[in-house]
Protein backbone atom coordinates (compact mmCIF):
# COMPACT_ATOMS: atom_id res chain seq x y z
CA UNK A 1 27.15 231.24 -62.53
CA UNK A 2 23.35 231.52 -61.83
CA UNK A 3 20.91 231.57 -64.13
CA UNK A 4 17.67 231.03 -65.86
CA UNK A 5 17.13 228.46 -68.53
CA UNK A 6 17.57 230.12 -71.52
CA UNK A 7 14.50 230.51 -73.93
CA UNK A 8 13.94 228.69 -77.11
CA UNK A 9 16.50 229.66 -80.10
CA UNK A 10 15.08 232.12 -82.05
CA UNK A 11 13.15 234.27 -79.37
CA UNK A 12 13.12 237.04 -77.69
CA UNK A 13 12.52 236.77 -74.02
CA UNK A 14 8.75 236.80 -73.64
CA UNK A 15 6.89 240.23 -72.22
CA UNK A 16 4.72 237.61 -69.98
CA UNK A 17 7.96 236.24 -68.38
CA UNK A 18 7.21 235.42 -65.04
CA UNK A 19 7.83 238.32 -62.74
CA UNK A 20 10.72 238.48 -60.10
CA UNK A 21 13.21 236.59 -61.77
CA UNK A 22 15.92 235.22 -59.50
CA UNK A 23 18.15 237.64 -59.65
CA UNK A 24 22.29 236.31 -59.15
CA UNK A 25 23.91 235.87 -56.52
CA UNK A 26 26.57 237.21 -54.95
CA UNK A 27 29.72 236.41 -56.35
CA UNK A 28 28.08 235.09 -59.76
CA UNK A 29 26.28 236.65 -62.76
CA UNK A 30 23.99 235.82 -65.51
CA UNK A 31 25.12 235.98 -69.03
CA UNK A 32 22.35 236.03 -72.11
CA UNK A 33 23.55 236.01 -75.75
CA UNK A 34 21.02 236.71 -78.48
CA UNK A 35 21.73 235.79 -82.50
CA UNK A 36 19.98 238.71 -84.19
CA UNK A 37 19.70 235.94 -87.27
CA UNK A 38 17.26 234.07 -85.34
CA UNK A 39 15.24 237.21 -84.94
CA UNK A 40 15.31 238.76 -88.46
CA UNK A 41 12.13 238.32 -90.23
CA UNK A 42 10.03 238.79 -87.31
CA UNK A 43 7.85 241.27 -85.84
CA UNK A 44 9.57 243.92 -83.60
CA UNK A 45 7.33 245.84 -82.00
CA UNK A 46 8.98 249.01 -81.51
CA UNK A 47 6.22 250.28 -79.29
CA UNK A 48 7.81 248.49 -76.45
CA UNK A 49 10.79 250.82 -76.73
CA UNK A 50 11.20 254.50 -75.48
CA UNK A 51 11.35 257.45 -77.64
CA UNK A 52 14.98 257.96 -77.70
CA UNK A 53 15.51 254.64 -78.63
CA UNK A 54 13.28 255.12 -81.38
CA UNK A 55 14.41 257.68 -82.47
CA UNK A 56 18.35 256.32 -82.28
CA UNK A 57 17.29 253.25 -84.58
CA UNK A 58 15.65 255.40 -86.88
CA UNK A 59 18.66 257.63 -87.59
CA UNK A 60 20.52 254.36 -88.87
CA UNK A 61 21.25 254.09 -92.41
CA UNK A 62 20.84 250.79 -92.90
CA UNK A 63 18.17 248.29 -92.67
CA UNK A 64 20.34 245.75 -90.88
CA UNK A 65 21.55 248.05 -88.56
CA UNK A 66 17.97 249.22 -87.52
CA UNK A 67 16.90 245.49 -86.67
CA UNK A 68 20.06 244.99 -84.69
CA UNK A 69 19.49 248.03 -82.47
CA UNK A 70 15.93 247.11 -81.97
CA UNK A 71 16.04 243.40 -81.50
CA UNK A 72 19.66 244.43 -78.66
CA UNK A 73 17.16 246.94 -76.89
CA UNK A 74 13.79 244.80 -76.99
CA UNK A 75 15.58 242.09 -75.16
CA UNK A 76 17.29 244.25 -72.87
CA UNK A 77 13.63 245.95 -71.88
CA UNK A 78 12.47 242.26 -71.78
CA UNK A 79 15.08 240.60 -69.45
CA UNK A 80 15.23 243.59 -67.58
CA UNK A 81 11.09 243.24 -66.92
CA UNK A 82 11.51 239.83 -65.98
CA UNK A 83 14.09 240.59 -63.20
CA UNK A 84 12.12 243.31 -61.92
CA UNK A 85 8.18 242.09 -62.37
CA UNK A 86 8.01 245.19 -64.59
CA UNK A 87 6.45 245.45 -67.64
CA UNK A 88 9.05 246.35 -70.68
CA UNK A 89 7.44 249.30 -72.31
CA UNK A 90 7.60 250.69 -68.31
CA UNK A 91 11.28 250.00 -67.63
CA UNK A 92 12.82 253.89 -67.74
CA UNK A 93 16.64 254.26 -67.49
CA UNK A 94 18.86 256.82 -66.20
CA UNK A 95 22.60 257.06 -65.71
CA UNK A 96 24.78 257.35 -63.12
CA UNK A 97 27.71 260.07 -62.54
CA UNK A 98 30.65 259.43 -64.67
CA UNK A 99 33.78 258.68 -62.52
CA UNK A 100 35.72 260.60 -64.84
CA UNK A 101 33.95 263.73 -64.76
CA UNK A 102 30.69 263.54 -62.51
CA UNK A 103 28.39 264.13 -65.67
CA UNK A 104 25.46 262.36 -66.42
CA UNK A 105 26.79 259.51 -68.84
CA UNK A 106 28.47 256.54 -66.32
CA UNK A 107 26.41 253.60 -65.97
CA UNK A 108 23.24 252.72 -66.75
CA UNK A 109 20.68 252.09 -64.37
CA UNK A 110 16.90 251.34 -64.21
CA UNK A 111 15.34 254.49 -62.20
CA UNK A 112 12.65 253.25 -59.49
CA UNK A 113 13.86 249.75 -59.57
CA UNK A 114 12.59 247.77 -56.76
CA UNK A 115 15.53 245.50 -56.62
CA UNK A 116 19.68 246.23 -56.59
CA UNK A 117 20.39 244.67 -60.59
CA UNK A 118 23.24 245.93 -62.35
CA UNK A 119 23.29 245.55 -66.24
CA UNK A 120 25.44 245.79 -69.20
CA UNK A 121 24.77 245.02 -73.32
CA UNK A 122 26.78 245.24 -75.73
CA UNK A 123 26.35 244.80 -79.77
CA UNK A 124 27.91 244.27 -82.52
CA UNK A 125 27.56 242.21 -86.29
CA UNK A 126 24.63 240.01 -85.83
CA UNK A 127 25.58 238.92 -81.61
CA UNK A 128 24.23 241.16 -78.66
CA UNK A 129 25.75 239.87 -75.30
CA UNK A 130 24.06 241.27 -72.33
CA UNK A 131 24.93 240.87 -68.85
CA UNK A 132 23.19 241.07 -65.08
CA UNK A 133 24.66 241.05 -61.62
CA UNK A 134 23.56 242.40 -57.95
CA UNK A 135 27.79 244.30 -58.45
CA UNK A 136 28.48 246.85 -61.36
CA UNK A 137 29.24 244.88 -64.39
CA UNK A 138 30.27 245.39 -68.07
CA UNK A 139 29.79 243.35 -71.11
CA UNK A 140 31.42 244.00 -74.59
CA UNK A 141 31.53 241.79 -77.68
CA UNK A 142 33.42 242.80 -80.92
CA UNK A 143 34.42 241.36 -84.61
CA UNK A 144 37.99 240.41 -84.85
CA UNK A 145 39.29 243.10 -86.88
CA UNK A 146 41.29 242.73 -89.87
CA UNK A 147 45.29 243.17 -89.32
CA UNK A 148 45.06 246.86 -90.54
CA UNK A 149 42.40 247.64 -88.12
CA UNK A 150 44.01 245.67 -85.07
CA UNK A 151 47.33 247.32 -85.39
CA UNK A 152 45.56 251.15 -84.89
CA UNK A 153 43.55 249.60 -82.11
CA UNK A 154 46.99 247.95 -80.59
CA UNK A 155 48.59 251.62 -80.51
CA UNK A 156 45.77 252.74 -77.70
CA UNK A 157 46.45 249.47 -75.23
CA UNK A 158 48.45 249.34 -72.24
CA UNK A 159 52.53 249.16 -72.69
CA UNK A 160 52.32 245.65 -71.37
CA UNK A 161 49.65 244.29 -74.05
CA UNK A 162 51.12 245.97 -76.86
CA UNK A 163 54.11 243.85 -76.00
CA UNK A 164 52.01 240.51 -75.37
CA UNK A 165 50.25 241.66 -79.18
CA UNK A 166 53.93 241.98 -80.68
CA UNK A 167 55.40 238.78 -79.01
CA UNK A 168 52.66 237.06 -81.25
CA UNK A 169 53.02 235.53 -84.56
CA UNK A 170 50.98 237.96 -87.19
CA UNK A 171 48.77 235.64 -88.03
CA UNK A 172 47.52 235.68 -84.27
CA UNK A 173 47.55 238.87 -83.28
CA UNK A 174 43.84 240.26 -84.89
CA UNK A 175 42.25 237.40 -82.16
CA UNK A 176 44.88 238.39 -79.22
CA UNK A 177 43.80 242.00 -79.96
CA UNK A 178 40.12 241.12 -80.04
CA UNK A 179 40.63 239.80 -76.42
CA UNK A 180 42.04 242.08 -75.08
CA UNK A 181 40.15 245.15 -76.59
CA UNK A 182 36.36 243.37 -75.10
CA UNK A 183 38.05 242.79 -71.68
CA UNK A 184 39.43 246.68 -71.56
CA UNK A 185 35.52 248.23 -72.65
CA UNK A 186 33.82 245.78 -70.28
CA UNK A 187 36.00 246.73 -67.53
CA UNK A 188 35.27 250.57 -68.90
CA UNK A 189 31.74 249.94 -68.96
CA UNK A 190 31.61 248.52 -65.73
CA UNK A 191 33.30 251.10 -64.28
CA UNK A 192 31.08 253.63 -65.76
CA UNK A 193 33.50 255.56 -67.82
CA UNK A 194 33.50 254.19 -70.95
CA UNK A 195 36.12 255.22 -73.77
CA UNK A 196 36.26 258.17 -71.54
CA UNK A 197 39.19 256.97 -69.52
CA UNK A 198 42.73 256.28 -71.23
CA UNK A 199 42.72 252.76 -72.98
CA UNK A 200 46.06 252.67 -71.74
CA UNK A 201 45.58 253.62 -68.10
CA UNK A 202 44.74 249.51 -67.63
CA UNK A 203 46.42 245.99 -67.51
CA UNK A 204 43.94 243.19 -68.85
CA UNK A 205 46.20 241.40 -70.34
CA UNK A 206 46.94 237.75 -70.17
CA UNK A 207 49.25 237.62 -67.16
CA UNK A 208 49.91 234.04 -67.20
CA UNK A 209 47.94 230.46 -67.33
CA UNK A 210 45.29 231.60 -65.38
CA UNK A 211 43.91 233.82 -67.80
CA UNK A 212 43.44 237.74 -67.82
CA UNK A 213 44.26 239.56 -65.09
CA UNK A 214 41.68 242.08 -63.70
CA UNK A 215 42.90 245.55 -62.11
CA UNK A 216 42.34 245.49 -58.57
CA UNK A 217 38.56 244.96 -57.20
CA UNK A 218 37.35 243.43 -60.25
CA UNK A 219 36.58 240.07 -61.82
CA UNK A 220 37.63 239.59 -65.39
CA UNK A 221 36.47 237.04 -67.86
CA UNK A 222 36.62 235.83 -71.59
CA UNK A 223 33.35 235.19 -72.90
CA UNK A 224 32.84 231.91 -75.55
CA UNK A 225 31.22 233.33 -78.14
CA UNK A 226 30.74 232.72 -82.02
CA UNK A 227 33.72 231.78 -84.60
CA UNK A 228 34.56 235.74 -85.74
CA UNK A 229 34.04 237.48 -82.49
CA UNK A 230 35.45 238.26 -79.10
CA UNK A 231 33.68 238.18 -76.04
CA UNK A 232 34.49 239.24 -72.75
CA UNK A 233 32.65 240.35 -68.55
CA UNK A 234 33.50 242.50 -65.82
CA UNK A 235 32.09 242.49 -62.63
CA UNK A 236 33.12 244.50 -59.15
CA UNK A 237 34.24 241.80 -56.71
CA UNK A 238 35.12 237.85 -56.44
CA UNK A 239 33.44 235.57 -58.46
CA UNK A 240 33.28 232.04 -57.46
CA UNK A 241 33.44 230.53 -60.87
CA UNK A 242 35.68 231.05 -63.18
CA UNK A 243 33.59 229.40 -66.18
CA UNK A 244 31.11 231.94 -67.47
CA UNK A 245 27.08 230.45 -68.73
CA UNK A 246 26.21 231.96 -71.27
CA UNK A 247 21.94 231.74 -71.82
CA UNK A 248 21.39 231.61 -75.07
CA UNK A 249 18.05 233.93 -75.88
């Protein structure tokens, strides 16, 4: 997959970044993976964000939770600027119409954007995994669950996964789950619909050696992430590798 050398551990992508970042090409995309750890401690400036984001991190209880957000959404702004020679405090998003029901709420997109970029983050513990492409793409990361917690999230998948999650010893299942569960909200995020659309409705199982098996006009991929989390992309279209880069921020 194409992409930029990744900056130096413990950074956030720099507001000077050089402008017009090469954007991927066809066929590939650019994976960046940020360790909110590495960022904890320094200065976020929170000007560089818009007022609804502000306003989102502020209504988090905790501490932790605030710096996640911020640090997530400061490197989206960030990377974003880069690809688009825009500065980060300028990028303004909007949303496309939901496939489900035509509201305002599918998938994000930067409004005025000089160049065709598709994005996707995702966040959760201390990882935030975004994602670019010149195709719709999704990106979701998640903490393996505990067995309680992966048996309620089991009951929503696909007839065919639950089975693959059942055929498992016990002891495996919480990481099968994990698996599956980021490749089924990527694909949902990519798609625009989110949560919105039936868990179920969807086969991203395992499907054989080859690894998971993408519905029909998509590219599906596990993403190699830290011990303790799941990782997983979704783009529209072929991909030519099958071996995701992942830039670490």
């Amino acid at each position: 997959m194409s992409g930029s050398p990744p900056a130096a551990s413990g950074t956030l992508p720099h507001a000077a970044a050089p402008p017009g970042r090469a954007l991927p090409r066809p066929g590939s995309l650019d994976l960046y993976l940020l360790r909110v750890p590495d960022v904890r401690g320094t200065a976020l400036d929170t000007a560089v964000l818009d007022p609804t984001e502000r306003q989102r991190a502020a209504e988090l209880a905790h501490a932790d939770d605030r710096i996640r957000f911020t640090a997530a959404h400061l490197a989206l702004r960030r990377l974003l600027g880069a690809y688009l020679g825009t500065s980060p405090q300028d990028i303004r998003y909007g949303r496309e119409s939901c496939p489900c029901c035509g509201g305002p709420h599918g998938r994000p997109t930067v409004l005025g954007a000089t160049r065709e970029l598709h994005f996707s983050l995702s966040h959760r513990g201390d990882l935030v995994l975004m994602g670019t492409a010149v195709a719709p793409i999704g990106v979701d990361v998640d903490l393996i669950a505990d067995p309680g917690s992966a048996a309620e999230l089991a009951a929503m998948l696909h007839p065919a996964e639950q089975a693959e999650i059942e055929a498992l010893p016990p002891l495996r299942r919480p990481r099968a789950l994990a698996r599956l569960w980021t490749r089924k909200e990527a694909y949902l995020k990519g798609l625009g619909t989110g949560l919105g659309r039936d868990p179920a409705a969807d086969y991203v199982g395992s499907g054989g050696p080859d690894g998971p098996r993408p519905p029909t006009g998509w590219s599906l991929l596990d993403v190699p992430v830290d011990r303790g989390y799941a990782a997983a992309v979704a783009v529209h279209g072929a991909l030519t590798t099958s071996l995701p880069r992942v830039n670490r921020l």
